[in-house]
C-alpha atoms as a PDB file:
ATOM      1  CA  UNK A   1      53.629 142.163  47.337  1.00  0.00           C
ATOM      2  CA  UNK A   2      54.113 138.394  46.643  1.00  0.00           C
ATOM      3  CA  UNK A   3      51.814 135.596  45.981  1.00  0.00           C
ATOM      4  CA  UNK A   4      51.385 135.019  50.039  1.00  0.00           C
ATOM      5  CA  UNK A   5      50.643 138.424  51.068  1.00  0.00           C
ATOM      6  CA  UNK A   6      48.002 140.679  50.020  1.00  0.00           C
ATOM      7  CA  UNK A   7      47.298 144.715  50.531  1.00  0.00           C
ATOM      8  CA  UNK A   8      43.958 146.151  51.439  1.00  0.00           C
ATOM      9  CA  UNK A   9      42.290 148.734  52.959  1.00  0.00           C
ATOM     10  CA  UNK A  10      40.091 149.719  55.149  1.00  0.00           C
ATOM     11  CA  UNK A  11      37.209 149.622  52.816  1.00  0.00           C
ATOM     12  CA  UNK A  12      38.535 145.705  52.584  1.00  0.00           C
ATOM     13  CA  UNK A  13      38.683 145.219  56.379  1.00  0.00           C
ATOM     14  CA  UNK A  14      35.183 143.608  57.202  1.00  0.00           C
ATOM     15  CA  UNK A  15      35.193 141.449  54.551  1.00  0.00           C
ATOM     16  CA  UNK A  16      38.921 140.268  54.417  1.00  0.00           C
ATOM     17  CA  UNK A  17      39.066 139.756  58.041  1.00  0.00           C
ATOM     18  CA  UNK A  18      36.344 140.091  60.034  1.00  0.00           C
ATOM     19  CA  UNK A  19      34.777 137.482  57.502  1.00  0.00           C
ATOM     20  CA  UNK A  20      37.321 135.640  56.349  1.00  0.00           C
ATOM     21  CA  UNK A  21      36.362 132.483  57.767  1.00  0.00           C
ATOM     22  CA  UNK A  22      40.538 131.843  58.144  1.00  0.00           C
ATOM     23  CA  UNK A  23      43.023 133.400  61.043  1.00  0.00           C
ATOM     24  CA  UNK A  24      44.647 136.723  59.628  1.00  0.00           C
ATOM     25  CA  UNK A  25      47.787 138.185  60.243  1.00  0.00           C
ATOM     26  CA  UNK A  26      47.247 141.897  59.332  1.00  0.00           C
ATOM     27  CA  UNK A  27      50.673 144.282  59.000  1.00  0.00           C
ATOM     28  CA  UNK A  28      49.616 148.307  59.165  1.00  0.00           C
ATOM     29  CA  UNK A  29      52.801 149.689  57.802  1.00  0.00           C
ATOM     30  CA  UNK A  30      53.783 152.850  56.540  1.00  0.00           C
ATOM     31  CA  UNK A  31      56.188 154.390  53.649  1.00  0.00           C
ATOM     32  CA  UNK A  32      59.518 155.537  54.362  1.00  0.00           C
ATOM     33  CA  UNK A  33      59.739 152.988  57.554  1.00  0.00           C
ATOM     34  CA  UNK A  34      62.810 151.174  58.396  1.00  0.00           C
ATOM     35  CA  UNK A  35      61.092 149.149  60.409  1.00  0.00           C
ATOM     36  CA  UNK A  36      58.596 148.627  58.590  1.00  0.00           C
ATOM     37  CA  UNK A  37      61.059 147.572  55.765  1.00  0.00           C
ATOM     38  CA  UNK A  38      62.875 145.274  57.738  1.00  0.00           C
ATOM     39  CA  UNK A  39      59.716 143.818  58.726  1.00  0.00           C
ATOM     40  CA  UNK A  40      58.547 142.781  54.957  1.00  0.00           C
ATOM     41  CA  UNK A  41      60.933 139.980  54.255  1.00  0.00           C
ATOM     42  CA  UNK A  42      60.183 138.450  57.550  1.00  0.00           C
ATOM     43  CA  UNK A  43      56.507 138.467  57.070  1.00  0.00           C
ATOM     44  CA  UNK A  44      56.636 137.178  53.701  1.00  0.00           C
ATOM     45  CA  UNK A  45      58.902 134.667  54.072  1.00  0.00           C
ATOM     46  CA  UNK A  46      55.889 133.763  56.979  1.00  0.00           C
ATOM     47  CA  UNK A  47      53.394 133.724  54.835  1.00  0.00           C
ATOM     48  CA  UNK A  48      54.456 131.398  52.440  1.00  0.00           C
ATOM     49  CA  UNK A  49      55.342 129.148  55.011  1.00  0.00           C
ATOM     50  CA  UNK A  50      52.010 129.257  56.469  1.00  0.00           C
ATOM     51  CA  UNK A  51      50.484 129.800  52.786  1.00  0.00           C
ATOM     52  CA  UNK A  52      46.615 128.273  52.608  1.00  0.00           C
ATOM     53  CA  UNK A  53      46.252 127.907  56.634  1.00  0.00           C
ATOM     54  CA  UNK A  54      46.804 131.436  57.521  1.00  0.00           C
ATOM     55  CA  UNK A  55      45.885 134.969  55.002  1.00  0.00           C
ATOM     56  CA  UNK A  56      48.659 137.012  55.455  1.00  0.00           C
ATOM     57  CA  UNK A  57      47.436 140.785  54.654  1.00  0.00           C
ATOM     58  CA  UNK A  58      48.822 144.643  55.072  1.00  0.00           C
ATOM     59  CA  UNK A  59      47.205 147.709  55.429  1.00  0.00           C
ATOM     60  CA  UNK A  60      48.758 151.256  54.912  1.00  0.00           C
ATOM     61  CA  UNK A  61      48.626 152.971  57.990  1.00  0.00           C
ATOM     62  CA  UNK A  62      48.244 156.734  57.501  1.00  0.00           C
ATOM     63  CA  UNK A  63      45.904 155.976  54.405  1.00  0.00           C
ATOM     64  CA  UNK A  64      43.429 153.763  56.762  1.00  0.00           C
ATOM     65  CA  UNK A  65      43.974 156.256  59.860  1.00  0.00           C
ATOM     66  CA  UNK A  66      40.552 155.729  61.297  1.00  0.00           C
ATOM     67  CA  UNK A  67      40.545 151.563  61.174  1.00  0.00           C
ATOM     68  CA  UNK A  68      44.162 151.709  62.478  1.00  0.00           C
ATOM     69  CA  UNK A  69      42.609 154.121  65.282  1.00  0.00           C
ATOM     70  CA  UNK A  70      39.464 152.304  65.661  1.00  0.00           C
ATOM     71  CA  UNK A  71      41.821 149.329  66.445  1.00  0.00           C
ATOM     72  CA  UNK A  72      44.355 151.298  68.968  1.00  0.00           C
ATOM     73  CA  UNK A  73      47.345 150.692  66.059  1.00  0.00           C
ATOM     74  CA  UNK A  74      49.647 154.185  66.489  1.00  0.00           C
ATOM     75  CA  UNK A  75      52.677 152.716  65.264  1.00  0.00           C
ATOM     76  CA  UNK A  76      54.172 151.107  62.240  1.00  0.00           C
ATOM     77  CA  UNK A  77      54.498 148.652  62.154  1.00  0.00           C
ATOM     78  CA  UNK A  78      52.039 146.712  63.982  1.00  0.00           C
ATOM     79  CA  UNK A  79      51.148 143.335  63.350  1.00  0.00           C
ATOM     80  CA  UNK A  80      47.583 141.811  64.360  1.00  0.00           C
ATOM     81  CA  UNK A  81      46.705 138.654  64.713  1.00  0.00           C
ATOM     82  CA  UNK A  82      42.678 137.541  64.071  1.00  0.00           C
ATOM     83  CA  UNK A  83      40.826 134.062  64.721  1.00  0.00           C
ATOM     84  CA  UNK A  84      38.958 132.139  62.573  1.00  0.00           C
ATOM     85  CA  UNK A  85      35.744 134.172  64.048  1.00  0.00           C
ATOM     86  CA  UNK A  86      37.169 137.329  63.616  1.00  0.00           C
ATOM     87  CA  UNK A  87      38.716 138.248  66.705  1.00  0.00           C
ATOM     88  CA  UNK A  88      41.476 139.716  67.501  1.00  0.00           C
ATOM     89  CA  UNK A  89      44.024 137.418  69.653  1.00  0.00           C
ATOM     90  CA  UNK A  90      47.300 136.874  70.592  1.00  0.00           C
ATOM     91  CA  UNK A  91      50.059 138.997  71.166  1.00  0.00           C
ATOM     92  CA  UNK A  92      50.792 142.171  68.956  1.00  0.00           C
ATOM     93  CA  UNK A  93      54.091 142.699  68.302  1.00  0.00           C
ATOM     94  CA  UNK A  94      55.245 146.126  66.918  1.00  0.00           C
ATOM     95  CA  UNK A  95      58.303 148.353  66.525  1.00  0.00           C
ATOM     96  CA  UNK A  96      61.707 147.898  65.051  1.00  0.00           C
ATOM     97  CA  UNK A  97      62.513 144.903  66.837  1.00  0.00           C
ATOM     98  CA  UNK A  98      59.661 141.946  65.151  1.00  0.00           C
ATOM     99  CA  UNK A  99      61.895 138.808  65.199  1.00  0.00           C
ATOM    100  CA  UNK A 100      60.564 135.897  62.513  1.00  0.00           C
ATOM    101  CA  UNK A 101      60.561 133.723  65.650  1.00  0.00           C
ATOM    102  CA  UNK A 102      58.010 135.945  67.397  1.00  0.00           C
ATOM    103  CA  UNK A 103      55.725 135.999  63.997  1.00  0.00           C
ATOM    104  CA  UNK A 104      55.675 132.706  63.461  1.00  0.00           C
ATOM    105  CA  UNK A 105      54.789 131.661  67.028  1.00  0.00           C
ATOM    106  CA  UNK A 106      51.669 134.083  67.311  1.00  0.00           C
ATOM    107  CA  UNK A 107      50.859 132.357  63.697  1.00  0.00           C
ATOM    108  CA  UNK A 108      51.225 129.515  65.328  1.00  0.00           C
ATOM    109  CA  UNK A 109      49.389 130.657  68.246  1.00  0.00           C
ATOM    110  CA  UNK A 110      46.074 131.026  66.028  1.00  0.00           C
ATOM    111  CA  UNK A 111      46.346 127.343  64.381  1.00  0.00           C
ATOM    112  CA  UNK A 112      46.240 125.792  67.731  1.00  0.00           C
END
């Protein structure tokens, strides 16, 4: 993890994004995931761009199965966007196929 994005779990959830007070961006990955791995670099490089305006977060799938079902997330990786308020919105994107461009423009999405 770098200085921009931080792991939690679900014990974390409430508090790191339901009551954040800041939009989230909130990865559910999982271990031995190309996609997943592909997806890292892009959301890091993200997150620092969007460092102190946006809290950039993931969340091991399997090992949080009951938020991540809770939630409707059944793949990896899944990225979710939440408001300042705590609510989920935007798009979320998912798969092997996350571009940057469609990251940073649900990112975006939330500062507007």
């Amino acid at each position: 993890m770098s200085d921009h994005v931080k792991e939690i779990t679900a014990a974390d959830f409430d508090r790191e994004v339901l009551a954040a007070g800041e939009p989230v961006a909130l990865d559910f990955f999982s271990t031995e995931c190309p996609p997943c791995e592909a997806l890292a670099p892009k959301f890091e490089a993200v997150a620092e761009q969007f460092a102190g305006r946006v809290r950039f977060l993931k969340i091991f799938r399997q090992g949080n199965r009951e938020l991540a079902q809770r939630l409707g997330v059944s793949g990896s990786p899944t990225v979710v966007f939440f408001d300042r308020a705590g609510q989920e919105r935007g798009e979320r994107l998912g798969g092997d196929e996350i571009k940057r461009t469609a990251l940073k423009a649900q990112v975006e999405a939330l500062l507007a």
